[in-house]
PDB file of N, CA and C in Angstrom:
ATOM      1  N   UNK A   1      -2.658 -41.780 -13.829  1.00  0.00           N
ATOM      2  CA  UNK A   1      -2.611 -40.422 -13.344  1.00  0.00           C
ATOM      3  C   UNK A   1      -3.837 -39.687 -13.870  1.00  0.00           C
ATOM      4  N   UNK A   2      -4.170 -38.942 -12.999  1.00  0.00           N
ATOM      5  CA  UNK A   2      -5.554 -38.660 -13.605  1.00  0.00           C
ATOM      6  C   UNK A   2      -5.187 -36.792 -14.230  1.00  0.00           C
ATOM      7  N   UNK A   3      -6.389 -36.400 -14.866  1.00  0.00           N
ATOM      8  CA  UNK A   3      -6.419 -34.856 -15.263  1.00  0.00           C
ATOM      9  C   UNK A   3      -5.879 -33.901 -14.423  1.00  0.00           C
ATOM     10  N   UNK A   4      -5.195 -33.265 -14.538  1.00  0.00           N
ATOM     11  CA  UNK A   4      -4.902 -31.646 -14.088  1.00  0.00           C
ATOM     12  C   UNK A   4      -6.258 -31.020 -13.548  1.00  0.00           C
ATOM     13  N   UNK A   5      -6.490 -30.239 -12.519  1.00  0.00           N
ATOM     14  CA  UNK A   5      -7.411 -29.974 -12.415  1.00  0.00           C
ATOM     15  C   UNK A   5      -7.643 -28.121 -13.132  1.00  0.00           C
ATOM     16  N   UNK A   6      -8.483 -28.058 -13.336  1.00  0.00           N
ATOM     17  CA  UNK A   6      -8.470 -26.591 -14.082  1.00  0.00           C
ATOM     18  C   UNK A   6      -8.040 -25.435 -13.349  1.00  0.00           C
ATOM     19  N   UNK A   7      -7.674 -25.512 -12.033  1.00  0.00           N
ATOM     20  CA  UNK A   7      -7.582 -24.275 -11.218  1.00  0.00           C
ATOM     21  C   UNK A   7      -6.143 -24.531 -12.088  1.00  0.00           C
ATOM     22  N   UNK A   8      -5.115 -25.463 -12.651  1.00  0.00           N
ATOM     23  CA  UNK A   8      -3.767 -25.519 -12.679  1.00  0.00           C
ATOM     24  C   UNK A   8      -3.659 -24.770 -14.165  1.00  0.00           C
ATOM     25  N   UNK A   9      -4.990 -24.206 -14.442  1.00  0.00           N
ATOM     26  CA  UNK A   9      -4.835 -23.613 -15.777  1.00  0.00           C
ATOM     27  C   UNK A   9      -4.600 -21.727 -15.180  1.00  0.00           C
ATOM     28  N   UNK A  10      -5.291 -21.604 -14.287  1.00  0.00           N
ATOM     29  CA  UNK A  10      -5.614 -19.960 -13.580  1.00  0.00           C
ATOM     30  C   UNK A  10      -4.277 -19.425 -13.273  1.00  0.00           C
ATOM     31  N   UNK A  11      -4.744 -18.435 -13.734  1.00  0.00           N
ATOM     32  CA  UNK A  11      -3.365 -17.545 -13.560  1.00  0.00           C
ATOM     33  C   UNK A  11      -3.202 -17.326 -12.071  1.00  0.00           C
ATOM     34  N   UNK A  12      -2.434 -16.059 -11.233  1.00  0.00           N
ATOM     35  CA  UNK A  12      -2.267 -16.556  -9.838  1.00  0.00           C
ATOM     36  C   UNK A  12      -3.764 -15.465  -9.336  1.00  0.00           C
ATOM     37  N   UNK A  13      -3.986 -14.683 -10.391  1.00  0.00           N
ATOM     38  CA  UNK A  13      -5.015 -13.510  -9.885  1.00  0.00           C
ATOM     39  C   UNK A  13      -6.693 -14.323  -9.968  1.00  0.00           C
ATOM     40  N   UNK A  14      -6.464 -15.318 -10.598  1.00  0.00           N
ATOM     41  CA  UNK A  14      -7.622 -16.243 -10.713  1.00  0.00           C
ATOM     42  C   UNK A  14      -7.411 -16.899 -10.086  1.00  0.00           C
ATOM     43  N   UNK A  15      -6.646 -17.625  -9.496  1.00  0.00           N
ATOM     44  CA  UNK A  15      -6.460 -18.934  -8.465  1.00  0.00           C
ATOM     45  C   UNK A  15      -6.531 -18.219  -7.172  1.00  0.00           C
ATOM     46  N   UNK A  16      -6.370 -17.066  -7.074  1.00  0.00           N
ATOM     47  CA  UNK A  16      -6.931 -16.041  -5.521  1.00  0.00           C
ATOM     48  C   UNK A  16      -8.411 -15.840  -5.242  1.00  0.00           C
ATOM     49  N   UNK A  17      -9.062 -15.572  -6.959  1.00  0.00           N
ATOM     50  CA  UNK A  17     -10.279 -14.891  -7.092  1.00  0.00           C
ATOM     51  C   UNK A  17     -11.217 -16.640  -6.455  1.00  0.00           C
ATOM     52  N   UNK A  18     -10.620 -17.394  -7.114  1.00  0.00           N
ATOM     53  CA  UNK A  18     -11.434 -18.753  -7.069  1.00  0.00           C
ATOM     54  C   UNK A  18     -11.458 -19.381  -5.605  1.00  0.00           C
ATOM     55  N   UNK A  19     -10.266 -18.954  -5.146  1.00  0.00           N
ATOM     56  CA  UNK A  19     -10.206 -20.106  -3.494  1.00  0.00           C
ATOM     57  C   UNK A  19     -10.876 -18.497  -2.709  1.00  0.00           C
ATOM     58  N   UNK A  20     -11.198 -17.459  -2.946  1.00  0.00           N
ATOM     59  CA  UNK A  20     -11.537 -16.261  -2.297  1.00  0.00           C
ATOM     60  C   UNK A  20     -13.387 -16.486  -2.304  1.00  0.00           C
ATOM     61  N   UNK A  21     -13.468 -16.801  -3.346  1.00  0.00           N
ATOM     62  CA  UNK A  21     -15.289 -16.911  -3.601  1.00  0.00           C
ATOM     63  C   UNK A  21     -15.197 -18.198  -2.635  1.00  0.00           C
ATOM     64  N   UNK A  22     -14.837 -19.339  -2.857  1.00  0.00           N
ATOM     65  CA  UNK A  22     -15.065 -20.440  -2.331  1.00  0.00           C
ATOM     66  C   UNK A  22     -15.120 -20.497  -1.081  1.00  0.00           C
ATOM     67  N   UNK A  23     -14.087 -19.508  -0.343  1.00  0.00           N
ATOM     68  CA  UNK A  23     -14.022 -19.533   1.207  1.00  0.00           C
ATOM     69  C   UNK A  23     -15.386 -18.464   1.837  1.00  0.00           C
ATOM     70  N   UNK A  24     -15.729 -17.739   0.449  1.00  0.00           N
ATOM     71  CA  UNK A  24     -16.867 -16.639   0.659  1.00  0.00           C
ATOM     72  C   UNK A  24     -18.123 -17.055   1.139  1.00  0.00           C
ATOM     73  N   UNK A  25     -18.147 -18.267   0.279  1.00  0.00           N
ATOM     74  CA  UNK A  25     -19.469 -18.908   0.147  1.00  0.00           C
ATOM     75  C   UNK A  25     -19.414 -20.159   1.269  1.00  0.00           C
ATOM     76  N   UNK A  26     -18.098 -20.682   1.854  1.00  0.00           N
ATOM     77  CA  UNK A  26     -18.052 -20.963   2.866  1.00  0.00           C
ATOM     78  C   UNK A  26     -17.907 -23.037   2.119  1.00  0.00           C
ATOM     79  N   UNK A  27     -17.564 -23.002   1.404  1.00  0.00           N
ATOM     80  CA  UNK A  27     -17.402 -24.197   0.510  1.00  0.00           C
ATOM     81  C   UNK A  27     -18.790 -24.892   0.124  1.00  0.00           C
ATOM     82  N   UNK A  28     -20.158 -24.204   0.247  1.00  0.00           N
ATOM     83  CA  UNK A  28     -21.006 -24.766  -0.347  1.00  0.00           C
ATOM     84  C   UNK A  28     -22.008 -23.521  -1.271  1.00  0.00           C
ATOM     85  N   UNK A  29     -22.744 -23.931  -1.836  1.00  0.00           N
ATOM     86  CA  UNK A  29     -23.483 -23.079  -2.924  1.00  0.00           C
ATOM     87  C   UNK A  29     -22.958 -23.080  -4.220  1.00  0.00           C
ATOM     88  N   UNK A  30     -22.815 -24.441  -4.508  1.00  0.00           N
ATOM     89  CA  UNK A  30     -21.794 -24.771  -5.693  1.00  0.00           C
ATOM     90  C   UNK A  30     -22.368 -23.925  -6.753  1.00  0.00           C
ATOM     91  N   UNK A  31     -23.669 -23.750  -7.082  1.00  0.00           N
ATOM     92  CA  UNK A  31     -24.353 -22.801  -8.681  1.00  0.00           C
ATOM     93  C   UNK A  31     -23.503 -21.009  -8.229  1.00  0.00           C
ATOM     94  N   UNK A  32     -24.033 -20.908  -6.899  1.00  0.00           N
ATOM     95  CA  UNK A  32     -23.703 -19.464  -6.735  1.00  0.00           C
ATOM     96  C   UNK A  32     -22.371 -19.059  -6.820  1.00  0.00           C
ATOM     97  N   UNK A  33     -21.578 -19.972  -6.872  1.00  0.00           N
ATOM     98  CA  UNK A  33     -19.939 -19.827  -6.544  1.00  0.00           C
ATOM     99  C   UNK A  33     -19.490 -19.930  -8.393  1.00  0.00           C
ATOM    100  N   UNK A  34     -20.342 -20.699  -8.969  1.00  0.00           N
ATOM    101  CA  UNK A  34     -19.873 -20.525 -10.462  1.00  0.00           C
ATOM    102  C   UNK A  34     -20.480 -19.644 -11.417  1.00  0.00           C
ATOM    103  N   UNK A  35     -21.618 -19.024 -11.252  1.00  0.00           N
ATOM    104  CA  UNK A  35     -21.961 -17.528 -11.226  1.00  0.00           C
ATOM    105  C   UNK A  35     -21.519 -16.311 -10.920  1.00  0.00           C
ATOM    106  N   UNK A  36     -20.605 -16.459  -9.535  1.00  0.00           N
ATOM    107  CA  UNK A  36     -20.188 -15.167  -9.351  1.00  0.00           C
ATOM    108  C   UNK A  36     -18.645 -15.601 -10.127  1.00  0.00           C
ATOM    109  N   UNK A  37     -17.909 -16.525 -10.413  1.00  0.00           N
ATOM    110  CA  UNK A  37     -16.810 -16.995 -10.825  1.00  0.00           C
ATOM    111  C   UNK A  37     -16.956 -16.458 -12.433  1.00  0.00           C
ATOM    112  N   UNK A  38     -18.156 -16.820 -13.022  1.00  0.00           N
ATOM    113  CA  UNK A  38     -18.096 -16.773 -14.721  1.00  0.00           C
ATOM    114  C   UNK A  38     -18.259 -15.086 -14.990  1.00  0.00           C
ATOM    115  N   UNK A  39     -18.436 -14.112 -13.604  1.00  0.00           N
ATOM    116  CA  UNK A  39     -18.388 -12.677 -14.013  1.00  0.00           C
ATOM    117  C   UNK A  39     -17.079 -12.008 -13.730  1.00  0.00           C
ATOM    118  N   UNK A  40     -15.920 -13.330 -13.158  1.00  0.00           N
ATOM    119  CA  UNK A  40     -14.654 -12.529 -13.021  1.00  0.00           C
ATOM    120  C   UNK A  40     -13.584 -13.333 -14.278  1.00  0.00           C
ATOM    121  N   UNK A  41     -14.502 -14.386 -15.579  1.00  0.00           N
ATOM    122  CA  UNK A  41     -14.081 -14.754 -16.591  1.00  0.00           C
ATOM    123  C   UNK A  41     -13.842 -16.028 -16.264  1.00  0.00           C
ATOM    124  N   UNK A  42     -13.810 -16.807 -15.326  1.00  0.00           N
ATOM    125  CA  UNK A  42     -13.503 -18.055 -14.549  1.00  0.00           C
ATOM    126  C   UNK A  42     -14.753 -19.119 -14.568  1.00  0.00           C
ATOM    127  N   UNK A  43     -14.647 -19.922 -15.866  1.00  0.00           N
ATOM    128  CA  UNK A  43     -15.767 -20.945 -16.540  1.00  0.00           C
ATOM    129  C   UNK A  43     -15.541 -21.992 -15.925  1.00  0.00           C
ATOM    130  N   UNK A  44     -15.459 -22.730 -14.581  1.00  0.00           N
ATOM    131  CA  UNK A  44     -15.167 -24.599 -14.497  1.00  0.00           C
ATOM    132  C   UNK A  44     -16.179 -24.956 -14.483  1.00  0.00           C
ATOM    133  N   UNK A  45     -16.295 -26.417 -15.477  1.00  0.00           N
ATOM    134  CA  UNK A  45     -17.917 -26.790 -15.334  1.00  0.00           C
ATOM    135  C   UNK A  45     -18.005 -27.060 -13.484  1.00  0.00           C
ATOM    136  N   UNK A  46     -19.088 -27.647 -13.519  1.00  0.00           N
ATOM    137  CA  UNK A  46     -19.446 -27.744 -12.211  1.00  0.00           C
ATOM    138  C   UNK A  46     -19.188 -28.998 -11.541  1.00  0.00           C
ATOM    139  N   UNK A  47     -19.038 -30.121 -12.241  1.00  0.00           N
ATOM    140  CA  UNK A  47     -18.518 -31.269 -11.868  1.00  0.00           C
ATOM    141  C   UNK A  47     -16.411 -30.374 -11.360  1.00  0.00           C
ATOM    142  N   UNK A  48     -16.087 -30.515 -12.381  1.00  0.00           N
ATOM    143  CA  UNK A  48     -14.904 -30.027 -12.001  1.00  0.00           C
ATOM    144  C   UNK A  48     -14.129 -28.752 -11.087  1.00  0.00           C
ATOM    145  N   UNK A  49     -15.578 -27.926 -10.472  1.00  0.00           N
ATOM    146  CA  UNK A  49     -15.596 -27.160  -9.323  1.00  0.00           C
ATOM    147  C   UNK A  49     -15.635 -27.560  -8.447  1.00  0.00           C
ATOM    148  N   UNK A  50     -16.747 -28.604  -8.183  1.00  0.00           N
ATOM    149  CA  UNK A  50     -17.142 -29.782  -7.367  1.00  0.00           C
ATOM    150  C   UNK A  50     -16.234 -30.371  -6.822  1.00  0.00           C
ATOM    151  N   UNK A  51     -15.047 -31.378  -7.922  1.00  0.00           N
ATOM    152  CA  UNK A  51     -14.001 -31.961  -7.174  1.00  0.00           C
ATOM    153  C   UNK A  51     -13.166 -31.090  -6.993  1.00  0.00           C
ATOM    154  N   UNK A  52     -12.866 -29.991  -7.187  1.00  0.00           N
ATOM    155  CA  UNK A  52     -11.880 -29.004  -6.481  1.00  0.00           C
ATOM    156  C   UNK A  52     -12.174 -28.516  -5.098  1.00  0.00           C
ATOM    157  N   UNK A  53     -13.399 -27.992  -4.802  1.00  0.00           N
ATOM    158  CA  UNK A  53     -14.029 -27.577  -3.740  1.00  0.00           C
ATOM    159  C   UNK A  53     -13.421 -28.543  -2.825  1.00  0.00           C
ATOM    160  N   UNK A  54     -13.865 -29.764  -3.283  1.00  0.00           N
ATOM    161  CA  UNK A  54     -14.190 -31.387  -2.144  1.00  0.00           C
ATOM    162  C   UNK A  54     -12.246 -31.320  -1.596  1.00  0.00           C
ATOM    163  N   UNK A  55     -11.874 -31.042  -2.572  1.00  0.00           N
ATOM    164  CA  UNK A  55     -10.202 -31.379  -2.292  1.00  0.00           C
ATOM    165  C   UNK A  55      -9.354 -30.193  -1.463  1.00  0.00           C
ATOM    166  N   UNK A  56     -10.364 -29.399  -1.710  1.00  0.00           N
ATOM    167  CA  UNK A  56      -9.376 -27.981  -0.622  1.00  0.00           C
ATOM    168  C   UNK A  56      -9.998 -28.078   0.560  1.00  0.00           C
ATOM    169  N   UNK A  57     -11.455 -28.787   0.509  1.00  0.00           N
ATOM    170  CA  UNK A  57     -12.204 -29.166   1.860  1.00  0.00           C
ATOM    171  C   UNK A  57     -11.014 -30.326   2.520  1.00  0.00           C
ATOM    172  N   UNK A  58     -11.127 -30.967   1.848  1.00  0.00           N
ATOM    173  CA  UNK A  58      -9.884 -32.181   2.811  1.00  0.00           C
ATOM    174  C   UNK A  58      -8.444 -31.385   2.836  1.00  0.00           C
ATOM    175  N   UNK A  59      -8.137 -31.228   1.997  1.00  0.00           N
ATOM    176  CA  UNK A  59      -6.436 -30.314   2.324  1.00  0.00           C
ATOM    177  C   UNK A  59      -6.696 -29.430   3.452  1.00  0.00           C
ATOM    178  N   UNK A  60      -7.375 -28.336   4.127  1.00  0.00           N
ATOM    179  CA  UNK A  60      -8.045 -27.742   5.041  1.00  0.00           C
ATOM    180  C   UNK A  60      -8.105 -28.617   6.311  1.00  0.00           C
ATOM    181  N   UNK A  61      -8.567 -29.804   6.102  1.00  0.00           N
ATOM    182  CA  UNK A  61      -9.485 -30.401   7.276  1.00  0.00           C
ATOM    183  C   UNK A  61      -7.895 -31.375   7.742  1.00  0.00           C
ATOM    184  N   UNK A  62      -7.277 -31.629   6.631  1.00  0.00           N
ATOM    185  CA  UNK A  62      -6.091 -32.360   7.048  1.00  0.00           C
ATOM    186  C   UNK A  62      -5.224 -31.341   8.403  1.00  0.00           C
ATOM    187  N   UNK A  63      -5.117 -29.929   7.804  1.00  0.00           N
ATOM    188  CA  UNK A  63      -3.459 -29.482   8.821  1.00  0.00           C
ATOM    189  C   UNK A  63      -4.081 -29.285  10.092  1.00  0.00           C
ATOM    190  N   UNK A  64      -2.714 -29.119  10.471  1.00  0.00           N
ATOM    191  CA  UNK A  64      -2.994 -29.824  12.013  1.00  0.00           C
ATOM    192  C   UNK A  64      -3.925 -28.418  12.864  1.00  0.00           C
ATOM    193  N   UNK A  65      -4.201 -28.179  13.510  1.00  0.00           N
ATOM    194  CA  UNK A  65      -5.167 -27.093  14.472  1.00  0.00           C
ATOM    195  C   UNK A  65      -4.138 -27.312  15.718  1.00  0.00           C
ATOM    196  N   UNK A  66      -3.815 -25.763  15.783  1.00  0.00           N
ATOM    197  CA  UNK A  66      -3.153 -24.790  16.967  1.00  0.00           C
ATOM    198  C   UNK A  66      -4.081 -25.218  18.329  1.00  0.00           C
ATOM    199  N   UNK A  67      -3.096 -25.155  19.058  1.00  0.00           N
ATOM    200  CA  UNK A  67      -3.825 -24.910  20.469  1.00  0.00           C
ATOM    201  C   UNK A  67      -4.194 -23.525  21.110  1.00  0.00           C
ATOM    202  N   UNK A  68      -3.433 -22.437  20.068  1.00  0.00           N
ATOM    203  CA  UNK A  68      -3.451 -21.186  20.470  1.00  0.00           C
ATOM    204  C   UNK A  68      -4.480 -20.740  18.997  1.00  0.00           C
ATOM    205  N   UNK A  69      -5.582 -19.990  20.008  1.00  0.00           N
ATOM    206  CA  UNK A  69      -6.163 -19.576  18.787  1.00  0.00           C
ATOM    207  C   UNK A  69      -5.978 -18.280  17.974  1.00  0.00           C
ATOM    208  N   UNK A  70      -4.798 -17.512  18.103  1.00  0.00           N
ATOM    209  CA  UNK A  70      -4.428 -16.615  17.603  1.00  0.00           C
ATOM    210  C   UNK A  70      -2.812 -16.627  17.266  1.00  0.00           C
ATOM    211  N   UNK A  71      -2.345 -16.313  15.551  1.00  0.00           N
ATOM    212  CA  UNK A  71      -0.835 -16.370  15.910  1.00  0.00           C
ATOM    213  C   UNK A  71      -0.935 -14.472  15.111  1.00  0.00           C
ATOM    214  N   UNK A  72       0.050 -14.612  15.388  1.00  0.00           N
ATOM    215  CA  UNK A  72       0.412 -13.095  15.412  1.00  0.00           C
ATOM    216  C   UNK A  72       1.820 -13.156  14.693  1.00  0.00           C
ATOM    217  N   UNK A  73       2.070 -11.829  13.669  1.00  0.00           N
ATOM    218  CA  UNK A  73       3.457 -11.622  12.764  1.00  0.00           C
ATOM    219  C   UNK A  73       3.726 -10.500  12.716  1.00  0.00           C
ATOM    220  N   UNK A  74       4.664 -10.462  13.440  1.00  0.00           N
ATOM    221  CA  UNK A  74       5.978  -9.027  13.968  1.00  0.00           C
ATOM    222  C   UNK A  74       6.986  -9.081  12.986  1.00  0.00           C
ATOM    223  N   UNK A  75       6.544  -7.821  12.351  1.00  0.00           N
ATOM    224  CA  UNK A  75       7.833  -7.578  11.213  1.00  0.00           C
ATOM    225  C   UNK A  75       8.467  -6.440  11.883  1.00  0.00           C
ATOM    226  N   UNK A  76      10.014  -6.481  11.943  1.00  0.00           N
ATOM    227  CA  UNK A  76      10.909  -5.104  12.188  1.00  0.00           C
ATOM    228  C   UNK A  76      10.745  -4.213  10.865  1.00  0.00           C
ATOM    229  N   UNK A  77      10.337  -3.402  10.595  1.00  0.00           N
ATOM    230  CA  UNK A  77       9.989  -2.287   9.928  1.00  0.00           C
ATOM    231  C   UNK A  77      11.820  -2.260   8.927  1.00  0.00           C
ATOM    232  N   UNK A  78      12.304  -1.734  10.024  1.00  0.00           N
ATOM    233  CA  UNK A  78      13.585  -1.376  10.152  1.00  0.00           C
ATOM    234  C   UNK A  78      14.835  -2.487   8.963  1.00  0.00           C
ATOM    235  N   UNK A  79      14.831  -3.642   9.825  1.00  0.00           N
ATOM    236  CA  UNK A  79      15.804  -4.890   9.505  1.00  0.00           C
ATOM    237  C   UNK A  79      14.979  -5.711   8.098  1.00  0.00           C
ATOM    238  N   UNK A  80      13.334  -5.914   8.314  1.00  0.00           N
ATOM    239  CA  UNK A  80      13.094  -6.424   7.905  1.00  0.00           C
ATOM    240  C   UNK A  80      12.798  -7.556   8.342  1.00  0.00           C
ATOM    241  N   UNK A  81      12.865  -7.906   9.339  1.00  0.00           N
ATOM    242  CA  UNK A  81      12.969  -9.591  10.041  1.00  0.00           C
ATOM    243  C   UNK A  81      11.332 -10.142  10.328  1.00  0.00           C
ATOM    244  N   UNK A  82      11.340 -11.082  10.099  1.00  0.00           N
ATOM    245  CA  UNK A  82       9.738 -11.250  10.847  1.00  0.00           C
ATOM    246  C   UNK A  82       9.988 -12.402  11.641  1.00  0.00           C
ATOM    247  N   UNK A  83       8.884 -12.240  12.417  1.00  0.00           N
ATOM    248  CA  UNK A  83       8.947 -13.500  13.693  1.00  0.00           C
ATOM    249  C   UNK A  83       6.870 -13.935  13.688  1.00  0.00           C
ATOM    250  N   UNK A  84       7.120 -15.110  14.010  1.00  0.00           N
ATOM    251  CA  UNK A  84       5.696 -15.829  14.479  1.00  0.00           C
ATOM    252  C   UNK A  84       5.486 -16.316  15.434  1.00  0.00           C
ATOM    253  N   UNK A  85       4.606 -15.294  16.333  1.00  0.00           N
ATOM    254  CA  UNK A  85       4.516 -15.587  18.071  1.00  0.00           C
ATOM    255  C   UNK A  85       3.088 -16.463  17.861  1.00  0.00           C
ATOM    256  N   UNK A  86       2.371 -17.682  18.768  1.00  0.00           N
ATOM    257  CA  UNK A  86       1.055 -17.670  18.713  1.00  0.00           C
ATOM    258  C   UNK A  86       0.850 -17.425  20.127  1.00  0.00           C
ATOM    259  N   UNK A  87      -0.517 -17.262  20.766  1.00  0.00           N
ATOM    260  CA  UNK A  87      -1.023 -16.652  21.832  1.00  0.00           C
ATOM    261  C   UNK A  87      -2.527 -16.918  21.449  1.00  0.00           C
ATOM    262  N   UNK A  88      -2.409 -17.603  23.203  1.00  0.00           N
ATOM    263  CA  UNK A  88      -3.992 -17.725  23.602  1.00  0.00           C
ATOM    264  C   UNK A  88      -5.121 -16.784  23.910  1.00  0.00           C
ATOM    265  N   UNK A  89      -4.658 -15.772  23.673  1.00  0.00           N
ATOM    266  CA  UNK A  89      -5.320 -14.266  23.736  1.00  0.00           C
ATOM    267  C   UNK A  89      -5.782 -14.045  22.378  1.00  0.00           C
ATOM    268  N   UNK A  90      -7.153 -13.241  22.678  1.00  0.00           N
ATOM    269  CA  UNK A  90      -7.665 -13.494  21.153  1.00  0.00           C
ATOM    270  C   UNK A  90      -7.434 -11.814  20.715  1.00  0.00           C
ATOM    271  N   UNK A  91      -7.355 -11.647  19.152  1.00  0.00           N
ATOM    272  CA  UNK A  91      -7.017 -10.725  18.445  1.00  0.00           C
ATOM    273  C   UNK A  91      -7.356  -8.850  18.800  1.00  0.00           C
ATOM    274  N   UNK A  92      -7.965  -8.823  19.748  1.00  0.00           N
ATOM    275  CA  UNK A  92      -9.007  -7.709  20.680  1.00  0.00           C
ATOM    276  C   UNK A  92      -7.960  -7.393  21.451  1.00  0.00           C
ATOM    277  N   UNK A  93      -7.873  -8.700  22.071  1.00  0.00           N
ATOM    278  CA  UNK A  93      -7.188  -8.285  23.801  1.00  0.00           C
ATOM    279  C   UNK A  93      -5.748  -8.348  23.374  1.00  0.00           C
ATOM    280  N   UNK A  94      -5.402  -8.571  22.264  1.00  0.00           N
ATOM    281  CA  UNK A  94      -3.682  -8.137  21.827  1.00  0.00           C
ATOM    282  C   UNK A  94      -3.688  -6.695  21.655  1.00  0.00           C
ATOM    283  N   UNK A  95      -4.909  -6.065  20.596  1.00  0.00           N
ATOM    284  CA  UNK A  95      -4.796  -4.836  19.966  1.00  0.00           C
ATOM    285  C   UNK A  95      -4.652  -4.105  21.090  1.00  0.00           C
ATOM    286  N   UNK A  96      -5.812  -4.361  22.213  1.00  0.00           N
ATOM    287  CA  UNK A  96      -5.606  -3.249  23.348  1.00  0.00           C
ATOM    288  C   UNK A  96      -4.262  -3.611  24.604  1.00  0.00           C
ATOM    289  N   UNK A  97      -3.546  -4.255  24.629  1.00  0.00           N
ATOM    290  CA  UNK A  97      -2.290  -4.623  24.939  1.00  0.00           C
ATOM    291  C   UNK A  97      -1.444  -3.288  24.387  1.00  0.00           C
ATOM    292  N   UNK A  98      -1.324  -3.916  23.136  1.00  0.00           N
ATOM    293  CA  UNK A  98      -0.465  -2.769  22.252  1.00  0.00           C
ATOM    294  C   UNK A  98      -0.774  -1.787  22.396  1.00  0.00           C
ATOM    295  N   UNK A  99      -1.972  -1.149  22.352  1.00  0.00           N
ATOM    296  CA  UNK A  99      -2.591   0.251  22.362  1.00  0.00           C
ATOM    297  C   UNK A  99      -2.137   0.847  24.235  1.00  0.00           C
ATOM    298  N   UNK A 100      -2.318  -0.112  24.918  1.00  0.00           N
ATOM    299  CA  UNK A 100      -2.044   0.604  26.451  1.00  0.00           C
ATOM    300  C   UNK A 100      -0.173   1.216  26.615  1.00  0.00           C
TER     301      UNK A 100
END
């Protein structure tokens, strides 16, 4: 079994801050991503950023892709209930739907 990886050390406000830069930087610019990381207190050497990066790149690339490129989440205000519609209409042509 191999090491824990260090994100399993981050609290949950660091494990947001870390997959938030990473998706920022778009999963590459490995120096720039541990620079802006070591000013929110978040030290992984860079080998061990490296294989984290590589592994949320495959966890990512694994789930499956929608045929609808937009899903949409309707909460009743009221009840509380939520529902998950998806729709081939992209996020624009819903808003002005709703808005008409």
């Amino acid at each position: 079994m191999g090491n824990l990886s260090f994100a399993a050390y981050l609290s949950d406000a660091e494990k947001n801050k870390l997959d938030d830069t990473i998706s920022a930087y778009r999963y590459r610019r490995l120096d720039a991503i541990r620079t802006e990381l070591a000013g929110h207190g978040i030290l992984p050497t860079r080998s061990a950023l490296g294989r984290y990066i590589k592994a949320e790149r495959e966890r990512l690339e694994s789930l499956p892709v929608l045929d609808t490129p937009t899903t949409i989440t309707i909460v009743d205000c009221r009840s509380g209930r939520a529902e998950i519609v998806y729709s081939t209409l992209s996020a624009e042509e819903i808003r002005r739907r709703i808005a008409s």
